[in-house]
N, C-alpha and C. Protein backbone atom coordinates (compact mmCIF):
# COMPACT_ATOMS: atom_id res chain seq x y z
N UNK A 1 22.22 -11.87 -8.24
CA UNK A 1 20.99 -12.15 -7.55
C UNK A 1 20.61 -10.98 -6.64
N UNK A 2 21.52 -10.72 -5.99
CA UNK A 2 20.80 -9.34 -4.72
C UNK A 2 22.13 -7.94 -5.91
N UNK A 3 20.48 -7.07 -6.03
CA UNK A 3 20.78 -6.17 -6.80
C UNK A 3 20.06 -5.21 -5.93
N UNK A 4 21.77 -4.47 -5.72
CA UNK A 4 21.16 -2.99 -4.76
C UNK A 4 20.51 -2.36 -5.20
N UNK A 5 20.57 -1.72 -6.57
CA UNK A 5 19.65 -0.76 -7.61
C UNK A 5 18.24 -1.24 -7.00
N UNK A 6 18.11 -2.72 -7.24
CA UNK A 6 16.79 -3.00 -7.07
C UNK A 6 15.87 -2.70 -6.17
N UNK A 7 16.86 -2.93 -5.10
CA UNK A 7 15.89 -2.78 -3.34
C UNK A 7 16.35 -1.22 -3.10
N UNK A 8 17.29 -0.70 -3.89
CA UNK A 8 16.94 0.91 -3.72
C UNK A 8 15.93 0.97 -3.61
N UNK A 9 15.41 0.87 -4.83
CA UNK A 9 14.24 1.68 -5.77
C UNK A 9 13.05 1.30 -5.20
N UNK A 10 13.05 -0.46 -4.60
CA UNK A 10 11.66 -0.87 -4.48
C UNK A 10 11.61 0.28 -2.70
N UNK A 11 12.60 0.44 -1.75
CA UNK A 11 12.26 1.10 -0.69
C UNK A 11 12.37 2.16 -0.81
N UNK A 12 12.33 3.36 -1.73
CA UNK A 12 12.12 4.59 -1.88
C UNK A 12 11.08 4.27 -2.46
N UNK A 13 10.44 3.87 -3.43
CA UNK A 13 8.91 3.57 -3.82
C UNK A 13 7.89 3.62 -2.75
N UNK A 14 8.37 2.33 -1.56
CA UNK A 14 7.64 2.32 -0.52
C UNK A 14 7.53 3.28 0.07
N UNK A 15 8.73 4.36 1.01
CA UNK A 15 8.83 5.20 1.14
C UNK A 15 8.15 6.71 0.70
N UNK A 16 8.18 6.64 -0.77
CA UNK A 16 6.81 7.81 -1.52
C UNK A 16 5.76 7.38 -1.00
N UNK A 17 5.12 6.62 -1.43
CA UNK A 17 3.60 5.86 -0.90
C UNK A 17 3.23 5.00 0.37
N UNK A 18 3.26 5.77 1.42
CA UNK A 18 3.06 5.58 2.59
C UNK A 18 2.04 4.50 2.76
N UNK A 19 1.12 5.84 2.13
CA UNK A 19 -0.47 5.46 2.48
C UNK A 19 -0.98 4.01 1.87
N UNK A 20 -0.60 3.68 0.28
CA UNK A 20 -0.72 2.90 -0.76
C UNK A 20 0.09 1.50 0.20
N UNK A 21 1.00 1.56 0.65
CA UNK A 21 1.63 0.56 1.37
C UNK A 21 1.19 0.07 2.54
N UNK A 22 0.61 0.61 3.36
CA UNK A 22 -0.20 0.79 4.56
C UNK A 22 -1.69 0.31 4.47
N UNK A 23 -2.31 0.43 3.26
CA UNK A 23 -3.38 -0.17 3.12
C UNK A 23 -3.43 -1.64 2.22
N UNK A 24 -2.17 -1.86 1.26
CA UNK A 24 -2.04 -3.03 0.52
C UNK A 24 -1.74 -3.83 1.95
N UNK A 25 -0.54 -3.51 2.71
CA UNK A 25 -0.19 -4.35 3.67
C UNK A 25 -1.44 -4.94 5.01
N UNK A 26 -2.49 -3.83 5.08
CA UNK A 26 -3.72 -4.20 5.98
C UNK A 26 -4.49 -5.21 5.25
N UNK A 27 -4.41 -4.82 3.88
CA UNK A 27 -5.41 -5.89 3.05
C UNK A 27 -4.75 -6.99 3.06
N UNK A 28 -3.78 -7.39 2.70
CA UNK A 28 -3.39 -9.03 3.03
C UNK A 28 -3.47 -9.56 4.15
N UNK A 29 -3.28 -8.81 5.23
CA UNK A 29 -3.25 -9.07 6.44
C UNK A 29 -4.76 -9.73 6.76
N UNK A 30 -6.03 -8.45 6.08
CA UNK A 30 -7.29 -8.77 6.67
C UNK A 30 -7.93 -10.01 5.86
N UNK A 31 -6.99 -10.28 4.67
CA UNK A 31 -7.20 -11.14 3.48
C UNK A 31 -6.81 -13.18 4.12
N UNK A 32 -5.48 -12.61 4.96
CA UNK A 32 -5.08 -14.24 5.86
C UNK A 32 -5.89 -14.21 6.92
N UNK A 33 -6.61 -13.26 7.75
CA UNK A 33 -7.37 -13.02 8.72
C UNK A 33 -8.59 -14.40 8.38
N UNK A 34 -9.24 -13.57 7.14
CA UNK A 34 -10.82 -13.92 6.89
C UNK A 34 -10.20 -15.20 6.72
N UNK A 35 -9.56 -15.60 5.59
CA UNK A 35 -9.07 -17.03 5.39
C UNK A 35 -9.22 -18.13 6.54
N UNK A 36 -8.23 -17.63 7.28
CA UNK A 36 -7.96 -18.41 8.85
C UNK A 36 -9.29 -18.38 8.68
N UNK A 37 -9.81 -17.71 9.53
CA UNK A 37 -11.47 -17.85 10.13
C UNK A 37 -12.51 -18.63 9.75
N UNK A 38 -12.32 -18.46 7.88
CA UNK A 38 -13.55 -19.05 7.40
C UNK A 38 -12.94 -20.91 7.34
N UNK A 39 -11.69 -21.00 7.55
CA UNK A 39 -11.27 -22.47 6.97
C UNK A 39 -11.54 -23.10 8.40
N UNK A 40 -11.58 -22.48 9.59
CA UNK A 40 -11.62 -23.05 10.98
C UNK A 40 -13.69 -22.95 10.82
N UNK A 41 -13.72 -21.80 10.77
CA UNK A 41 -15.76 -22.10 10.83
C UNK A 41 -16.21 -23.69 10.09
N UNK A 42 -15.41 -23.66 8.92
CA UNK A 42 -15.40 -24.95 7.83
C UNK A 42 -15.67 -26.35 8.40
N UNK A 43 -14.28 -26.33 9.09
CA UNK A 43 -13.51 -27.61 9.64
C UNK A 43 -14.33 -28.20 10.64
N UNK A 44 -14.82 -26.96 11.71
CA UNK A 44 -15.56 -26.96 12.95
C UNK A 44 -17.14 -27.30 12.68
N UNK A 45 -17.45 -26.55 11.16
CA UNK A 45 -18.98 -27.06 11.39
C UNK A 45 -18.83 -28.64 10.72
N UNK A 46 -18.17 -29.02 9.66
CA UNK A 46 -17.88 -30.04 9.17
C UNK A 46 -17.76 -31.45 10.44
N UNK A 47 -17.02 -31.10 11.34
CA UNK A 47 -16.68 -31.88 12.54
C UNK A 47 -18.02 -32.44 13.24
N UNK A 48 -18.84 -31.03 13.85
CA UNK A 48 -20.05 -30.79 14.05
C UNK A 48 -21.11 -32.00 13.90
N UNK A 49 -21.02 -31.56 12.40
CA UNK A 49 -22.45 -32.48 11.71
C UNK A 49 -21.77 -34.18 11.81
N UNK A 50 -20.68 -34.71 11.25
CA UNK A 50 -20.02 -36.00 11.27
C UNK A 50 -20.42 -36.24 12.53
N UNK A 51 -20.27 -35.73 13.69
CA UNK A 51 -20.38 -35.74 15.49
C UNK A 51 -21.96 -36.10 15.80
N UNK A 52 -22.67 -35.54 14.75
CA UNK A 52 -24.46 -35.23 15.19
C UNK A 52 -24.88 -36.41 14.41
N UNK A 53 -24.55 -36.92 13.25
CA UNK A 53 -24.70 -37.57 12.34
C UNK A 53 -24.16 -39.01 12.53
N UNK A 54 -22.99 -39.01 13.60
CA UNK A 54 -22.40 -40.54 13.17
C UNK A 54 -22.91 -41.81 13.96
């Protein structure tokens, strides 16, 4: 199951490609960001209208 070869290779990979890693890792990041945000705008306007409406 834990194969050194493996996580050699995958952290010298990382290691070559700084940049490539640095921007995949911002993009998920900005990817759970928007998520969060848009599922709370959701919830909140959803709440909202039930509140104005009931």
């Amino acid at each position: 199951m834990f194969d050194l070869d493996r996580w050699t290779e995958i952290f010298q990979t990382l290691s070559k490609n700084k940049l490539r890693t640095a921007l995949s890792g911002f993009t998920i990041a900005f990817a759970i960001l928007l998520f969060t945000l848009l599922f709370g705008i959701g919830n909140g306007l959803k709440h909202t209208f039930e509140k104005q409406f009931a």
